[in-house]
Protein backbone atom coordinates (compact mmCIF):
# COMPACT_ATOMS: atom_id res chain seq x y z
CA UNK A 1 20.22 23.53 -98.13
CA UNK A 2 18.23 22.67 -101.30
CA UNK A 3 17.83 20.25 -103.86
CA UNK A 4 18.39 20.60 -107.44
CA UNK A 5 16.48 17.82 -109.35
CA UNK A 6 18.34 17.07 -112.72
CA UNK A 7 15.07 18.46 -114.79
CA UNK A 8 15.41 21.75 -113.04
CA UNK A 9 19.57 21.93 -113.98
CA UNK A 10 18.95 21.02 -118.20
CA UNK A 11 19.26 24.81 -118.85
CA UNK A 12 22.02 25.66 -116.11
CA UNK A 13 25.58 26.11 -116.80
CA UNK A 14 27.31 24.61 -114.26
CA UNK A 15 31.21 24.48 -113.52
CA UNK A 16 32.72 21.14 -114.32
CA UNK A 17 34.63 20.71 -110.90
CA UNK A 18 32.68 20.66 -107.48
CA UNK A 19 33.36 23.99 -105.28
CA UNK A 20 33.25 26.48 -103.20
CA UNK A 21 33.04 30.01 -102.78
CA UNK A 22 33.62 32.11 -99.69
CA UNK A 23 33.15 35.37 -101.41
CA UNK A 24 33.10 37.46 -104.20
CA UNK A 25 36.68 36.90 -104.69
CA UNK A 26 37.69 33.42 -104.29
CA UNK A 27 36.70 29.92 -105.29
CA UNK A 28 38.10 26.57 -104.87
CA UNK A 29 37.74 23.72 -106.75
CA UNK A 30 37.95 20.19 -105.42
CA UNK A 31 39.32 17.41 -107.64
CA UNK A 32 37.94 14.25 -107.53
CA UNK A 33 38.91 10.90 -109.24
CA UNK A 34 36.67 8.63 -111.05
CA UNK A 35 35.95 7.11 -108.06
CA UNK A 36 35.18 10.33 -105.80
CA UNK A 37 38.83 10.18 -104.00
CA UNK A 38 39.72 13.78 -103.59
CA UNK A 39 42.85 13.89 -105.99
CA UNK A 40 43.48 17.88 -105.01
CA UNK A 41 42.41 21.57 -104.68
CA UNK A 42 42.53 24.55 -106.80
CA UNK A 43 42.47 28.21 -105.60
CA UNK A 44 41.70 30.60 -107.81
CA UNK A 45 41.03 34.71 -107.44
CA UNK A 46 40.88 35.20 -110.89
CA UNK A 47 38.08 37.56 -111.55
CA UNK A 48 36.54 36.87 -114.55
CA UNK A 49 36.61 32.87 -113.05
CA UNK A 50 35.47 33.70 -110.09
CA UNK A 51 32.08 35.57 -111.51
CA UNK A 52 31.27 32.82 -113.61
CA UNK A 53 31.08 30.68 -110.58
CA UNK A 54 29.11 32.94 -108.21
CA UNK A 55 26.35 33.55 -111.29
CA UNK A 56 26.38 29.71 -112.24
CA UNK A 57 25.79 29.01 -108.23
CA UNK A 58 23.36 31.74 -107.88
CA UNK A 59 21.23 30.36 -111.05
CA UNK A 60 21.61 27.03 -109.07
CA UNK A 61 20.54 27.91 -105.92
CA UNK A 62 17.12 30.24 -108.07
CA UNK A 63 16.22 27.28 -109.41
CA UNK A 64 16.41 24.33 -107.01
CA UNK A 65 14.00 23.29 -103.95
CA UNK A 66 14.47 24.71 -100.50
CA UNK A 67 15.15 21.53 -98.55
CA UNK A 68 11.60 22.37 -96.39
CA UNK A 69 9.54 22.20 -99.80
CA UNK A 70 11.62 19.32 -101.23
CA UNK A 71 10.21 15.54 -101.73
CA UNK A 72 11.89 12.43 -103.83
CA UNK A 73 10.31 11.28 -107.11
């Protein structure tokens, strides 16, 4: 787990929908209402998609705080 303070994630482009990834080749997106009710799911194996998603988590995950290292402002 780490944390990803909102000055580290200025410069990150970040997918609009919460998700997951369980590989290289799939992702799937969670939609949420305004109020955070999950409203539905979207699978998608569509390459292209899919890389954007892995790169945008993997620039995530460089630049936030392992959990360990991490303390509140």
């Amino acid at each position: 787990m780490r944390w990803l303070p909102r000055q580290r994630a200025s410069g990150l482009l970040l997918p609009g929908n919460d998700l997951w990834s369980f590989d290289a080749e799939t992702v799937v997106f969670t939609h949420l209402s305004g109020d955070g009710a999950i409203q539905g799911y979207e699978l998608t194996r569509e390459s292209a998609l899919v890389a954007r998603c892995v790169t945008a988590f993997e620039a995530a995950w460089s630049a936030a705080i392992p959990h360990s290292q991490y303390t509140p402002s």
